[in-house]
Protein backbone atom coordinates (compact mmCIF):
# COMPACT_ATOMS: atom_id res chain seq x y z
CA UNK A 1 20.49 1.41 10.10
CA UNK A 2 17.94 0.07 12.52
CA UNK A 3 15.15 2.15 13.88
CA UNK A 4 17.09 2.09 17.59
CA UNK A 5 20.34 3.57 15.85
CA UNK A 6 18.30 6.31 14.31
CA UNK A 7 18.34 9.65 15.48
CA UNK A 8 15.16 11.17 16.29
CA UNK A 9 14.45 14.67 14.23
CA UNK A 10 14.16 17.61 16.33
CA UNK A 11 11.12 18.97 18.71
CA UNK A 12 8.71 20.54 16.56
CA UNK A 13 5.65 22.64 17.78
CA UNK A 14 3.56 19.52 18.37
CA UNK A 15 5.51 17.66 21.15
CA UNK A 16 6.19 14.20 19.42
CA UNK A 17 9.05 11.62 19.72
CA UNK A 18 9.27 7.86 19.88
CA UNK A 19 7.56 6.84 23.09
CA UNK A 20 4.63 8.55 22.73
CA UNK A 21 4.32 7.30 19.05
CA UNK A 22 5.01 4.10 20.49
CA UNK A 23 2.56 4.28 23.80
CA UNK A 24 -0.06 5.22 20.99
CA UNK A 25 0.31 2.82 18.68
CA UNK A 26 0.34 -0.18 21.30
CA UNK A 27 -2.91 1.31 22.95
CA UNK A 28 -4.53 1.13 19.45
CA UNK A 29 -3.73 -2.57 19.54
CA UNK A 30 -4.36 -3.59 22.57
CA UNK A 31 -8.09 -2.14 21.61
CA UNK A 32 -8.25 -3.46 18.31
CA UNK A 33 -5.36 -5.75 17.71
CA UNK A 34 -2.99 -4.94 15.23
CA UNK A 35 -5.19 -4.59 12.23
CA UNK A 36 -6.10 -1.48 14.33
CA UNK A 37 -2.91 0.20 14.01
CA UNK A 38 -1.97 2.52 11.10
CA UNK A 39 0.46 5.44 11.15
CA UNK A 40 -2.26 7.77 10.15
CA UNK A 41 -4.39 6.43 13.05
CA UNK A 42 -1.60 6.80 15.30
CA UNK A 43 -0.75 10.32 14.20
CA UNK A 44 -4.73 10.76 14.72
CA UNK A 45 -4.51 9.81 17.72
CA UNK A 46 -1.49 11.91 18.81
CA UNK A 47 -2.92 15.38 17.23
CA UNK A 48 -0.20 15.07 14.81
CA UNK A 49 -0.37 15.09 10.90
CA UNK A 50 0.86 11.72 9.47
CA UNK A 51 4.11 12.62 7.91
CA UNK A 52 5.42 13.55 10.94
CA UNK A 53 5.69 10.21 11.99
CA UNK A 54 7.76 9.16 9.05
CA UNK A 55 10.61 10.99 10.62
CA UNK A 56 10.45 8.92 13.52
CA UNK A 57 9.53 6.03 12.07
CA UNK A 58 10.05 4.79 8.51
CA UNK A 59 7.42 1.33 8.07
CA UNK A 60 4.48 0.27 9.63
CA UNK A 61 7.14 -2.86 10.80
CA UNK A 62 9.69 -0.32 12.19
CA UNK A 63 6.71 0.88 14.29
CA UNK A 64 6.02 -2.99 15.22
CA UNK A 65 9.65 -3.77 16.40
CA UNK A 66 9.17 -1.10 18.77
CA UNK A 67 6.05 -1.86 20.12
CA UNK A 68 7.15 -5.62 20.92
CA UNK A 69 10.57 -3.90 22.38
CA UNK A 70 8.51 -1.99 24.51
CA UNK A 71 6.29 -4.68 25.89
CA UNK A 72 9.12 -6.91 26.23
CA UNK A 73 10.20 -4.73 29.11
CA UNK A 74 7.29 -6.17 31.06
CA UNK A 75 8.97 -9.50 30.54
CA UNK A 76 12.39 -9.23 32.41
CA UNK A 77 12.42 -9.98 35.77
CA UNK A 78 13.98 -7.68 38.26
CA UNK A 79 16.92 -9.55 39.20
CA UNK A 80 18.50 -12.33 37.29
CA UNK A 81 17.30 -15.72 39.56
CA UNK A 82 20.37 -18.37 40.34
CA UNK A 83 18.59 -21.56 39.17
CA UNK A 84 18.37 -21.98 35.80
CA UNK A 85 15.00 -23.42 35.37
CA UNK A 86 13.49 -20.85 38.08
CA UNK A 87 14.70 -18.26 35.29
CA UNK A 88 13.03 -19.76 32.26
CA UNK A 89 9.61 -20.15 33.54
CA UNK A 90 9.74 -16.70 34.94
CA UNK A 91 10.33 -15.43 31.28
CA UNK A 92 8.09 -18.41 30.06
CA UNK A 93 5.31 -17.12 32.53
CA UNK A 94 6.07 -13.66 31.88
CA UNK A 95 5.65 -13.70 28.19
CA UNK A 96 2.32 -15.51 28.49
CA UNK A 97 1.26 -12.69 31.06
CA UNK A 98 2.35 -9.88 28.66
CA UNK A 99 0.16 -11.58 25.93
CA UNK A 100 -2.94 -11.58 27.79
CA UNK A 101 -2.14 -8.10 28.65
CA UNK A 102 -1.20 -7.27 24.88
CA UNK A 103 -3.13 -9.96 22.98
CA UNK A 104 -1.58 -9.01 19.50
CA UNK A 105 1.78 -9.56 20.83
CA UNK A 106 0.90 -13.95 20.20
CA UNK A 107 0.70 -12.62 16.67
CA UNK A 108 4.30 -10.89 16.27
CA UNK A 109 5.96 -13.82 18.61
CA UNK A 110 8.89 -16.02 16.98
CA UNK A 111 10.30 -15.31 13.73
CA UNK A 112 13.34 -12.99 13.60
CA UNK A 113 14.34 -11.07 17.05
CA UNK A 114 13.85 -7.66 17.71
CA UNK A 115 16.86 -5.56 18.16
CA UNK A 116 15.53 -2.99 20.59
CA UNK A 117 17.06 -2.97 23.68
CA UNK A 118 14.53 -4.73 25.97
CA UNK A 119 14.62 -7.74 23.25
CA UNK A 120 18.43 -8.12 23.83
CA UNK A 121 18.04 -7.69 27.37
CA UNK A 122 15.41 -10.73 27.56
CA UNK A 123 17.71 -12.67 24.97
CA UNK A 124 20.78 -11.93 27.56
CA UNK A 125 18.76 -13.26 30.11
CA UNK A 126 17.62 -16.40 28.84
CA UNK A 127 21.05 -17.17 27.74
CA UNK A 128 22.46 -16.20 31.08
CA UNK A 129 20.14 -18.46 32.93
CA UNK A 130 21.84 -21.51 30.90
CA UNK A 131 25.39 -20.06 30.76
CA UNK A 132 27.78 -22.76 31.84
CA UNK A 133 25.64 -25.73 32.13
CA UNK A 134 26.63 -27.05 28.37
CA UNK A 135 28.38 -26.18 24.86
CA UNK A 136 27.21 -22.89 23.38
CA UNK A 137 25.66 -25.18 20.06
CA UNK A 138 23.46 -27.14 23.27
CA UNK A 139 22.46 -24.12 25.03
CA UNK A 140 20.96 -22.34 21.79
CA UNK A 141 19.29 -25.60 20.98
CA UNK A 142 17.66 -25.66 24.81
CA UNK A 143 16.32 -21.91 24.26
CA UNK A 144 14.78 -22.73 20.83
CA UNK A 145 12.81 -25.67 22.27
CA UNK A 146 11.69 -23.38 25.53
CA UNK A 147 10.77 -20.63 22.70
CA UNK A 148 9.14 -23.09 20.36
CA UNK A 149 7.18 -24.42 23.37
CA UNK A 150 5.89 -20.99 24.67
CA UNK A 151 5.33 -19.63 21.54
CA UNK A 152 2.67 -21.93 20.62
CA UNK A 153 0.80 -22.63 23.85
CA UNK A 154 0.50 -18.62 24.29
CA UNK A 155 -0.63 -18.70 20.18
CA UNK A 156 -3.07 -21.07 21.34
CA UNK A 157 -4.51 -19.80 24.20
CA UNK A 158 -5.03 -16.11 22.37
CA UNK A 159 -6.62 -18.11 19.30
CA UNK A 160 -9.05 -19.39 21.91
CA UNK A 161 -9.90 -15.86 23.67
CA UNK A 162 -10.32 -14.58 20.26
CA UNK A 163 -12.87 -17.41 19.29
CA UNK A 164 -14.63 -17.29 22.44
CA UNK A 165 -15.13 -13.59 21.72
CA UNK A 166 -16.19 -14.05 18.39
CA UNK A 167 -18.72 -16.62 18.48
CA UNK A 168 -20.42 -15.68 21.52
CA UNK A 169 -19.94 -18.95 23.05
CA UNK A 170 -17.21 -19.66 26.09
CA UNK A 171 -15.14 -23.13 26.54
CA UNK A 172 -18.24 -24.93 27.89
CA UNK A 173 -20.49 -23.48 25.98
CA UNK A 174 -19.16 -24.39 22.64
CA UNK A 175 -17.96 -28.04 23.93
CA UNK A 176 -22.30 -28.15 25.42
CA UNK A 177 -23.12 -27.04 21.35
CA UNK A 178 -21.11 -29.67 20.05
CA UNK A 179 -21.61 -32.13 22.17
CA UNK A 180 -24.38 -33.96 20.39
CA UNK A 181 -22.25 -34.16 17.52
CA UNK A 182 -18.97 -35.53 18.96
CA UNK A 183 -20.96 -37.91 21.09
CA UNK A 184 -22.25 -39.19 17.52
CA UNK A 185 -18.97 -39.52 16.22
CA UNK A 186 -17.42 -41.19 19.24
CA UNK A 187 -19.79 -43.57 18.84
CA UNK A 188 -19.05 -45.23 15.78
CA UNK A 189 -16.08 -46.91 17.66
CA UNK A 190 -13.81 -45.34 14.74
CA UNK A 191 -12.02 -42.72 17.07
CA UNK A 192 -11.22 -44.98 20.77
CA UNK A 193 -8.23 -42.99 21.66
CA UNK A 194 -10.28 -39.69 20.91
CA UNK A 195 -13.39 -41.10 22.77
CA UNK A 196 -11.30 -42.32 26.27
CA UNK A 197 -9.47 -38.67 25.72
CA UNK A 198 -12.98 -37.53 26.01
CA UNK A 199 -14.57 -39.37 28.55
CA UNK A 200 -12.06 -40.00 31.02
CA UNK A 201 -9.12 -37.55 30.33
CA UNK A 202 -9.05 -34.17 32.79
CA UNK A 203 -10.16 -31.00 31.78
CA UNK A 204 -7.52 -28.02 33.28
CA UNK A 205 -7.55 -24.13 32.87
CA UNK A 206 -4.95 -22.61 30.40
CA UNK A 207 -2.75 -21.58 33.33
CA UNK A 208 -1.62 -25.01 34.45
CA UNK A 209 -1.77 -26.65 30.96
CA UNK A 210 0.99 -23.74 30.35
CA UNK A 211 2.23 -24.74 33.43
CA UNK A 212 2.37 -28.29 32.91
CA UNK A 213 3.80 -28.17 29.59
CA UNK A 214 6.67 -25.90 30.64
CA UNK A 215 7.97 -28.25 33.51
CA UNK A 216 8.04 -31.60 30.83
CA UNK A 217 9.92 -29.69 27.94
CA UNK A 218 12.57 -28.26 31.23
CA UNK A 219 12.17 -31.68 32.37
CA UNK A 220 14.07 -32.76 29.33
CA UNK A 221 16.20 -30.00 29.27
CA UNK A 222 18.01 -30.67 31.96
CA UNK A 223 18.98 -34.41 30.74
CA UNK A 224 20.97 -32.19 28.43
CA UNK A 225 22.19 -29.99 30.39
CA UNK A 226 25.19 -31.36 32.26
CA UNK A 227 27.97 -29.40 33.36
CA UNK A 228 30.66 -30.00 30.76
CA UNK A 229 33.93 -31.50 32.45
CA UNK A 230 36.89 -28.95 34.13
């Protein structure tokens, strides 16, 4: 029995039930990532004693599920667009934005589904978008690529928050520090595709590298995608 099919025990004199434990639990994180978040610091946090929470919630990954379910809500867009590709960068897009809202949520992306209702509803969506436009086996195959593809540039970009935060040092800063060493390097002639990378390529914000990156993966997509016959 999953955590959604659960019942939830009865009011008690502390008022307690799933959303708030939820709410709680997803402000710890978004103040100290998920490291942060503990039922007893939850329960803490609520004025509650820790077992109670264990009738509401049975593991620490039960409580996880949840909080993902939640924020996933902040993914789906309002109405369900017509064009296909219009519908997977808004749920491209809106994941990203939901990560740099809820930074631990890169950390809890890909791997298994969640089964909460919000989850479903994005997964509904996603498949909706591409209903029609190929063979079930195709379609699947087009929103693991879009997922892989998201997945790790939003991974990426959070691993670079996090190490700006932790060093001290912003983009340019830490690119100024080492300059003096990969200017060394480059100049033993032993990395040329590296050094004209370097010194001519463009340097973008994270925004329209996401950007960019999303339009050449549904670039290829859509060679795929083709209407099967009547």
């Amino acid at each position: 029995m999953t955590v959604w099919d659960r019942p939830e025990p009865p009011a008690q004199p502390v008022p307690l039930d799933r959303e708030r434990i939820v709410a709680a639990a997803i402000a710890l994180a978004d103040e100290g990532g998920l490291e942060a978040v503990s039922l007893r610091k939850v329960a803490a946090r609520l004025n509650a004693g820790p077992m109670r929470l264990y009738g509401y919630i049975s593991t620490k990954q039960e409580l996880f599920d949840l909080m993902v379910d939640d924020v996933q809500a902040e993914v789906l867009p309002e109405e369900q667009p017509g064009d296909w590709r219009e519908a997977l960068c808004i749920l491209a897009h809106g994941t990203r934005q939901a990560a740099l809202r809820h930074e631990w949520l890169a950390d809890l992306l890909g791997g298994r589904p969640t089964l909460g209702p919000n989850g479903l509803a994005v997964t509904e969506a996603t498949l909706a978008a591409l209903d029609g436009l190929a063979d079930i086996d195709t379609v699947m195959r087009a929103v693991e690529t879009v997922s892989a593809y998201f997945t790790g540039a939003i991974r990426r970009e959070i691993a670079n928050l996090r190490a700006e935060r932790a060093t001290g040092l912003s983009k340019r800063d830490w690119q100024r520090a080492s300059g003096p060493h990969v200017t060394r390097m480059l100049a033993t002639g032993r990395f040329p595709a590296l050094a004209k990378a370097v010194y001519d390529g463009t340097d973008v914000d994270a925004e329209t590298s996401f950007a960019t990156g999303l339009d050449w993966v549904l670039d290829a997509l859509a060679a795929k995608l083709t209407r099967p016959p009547a």
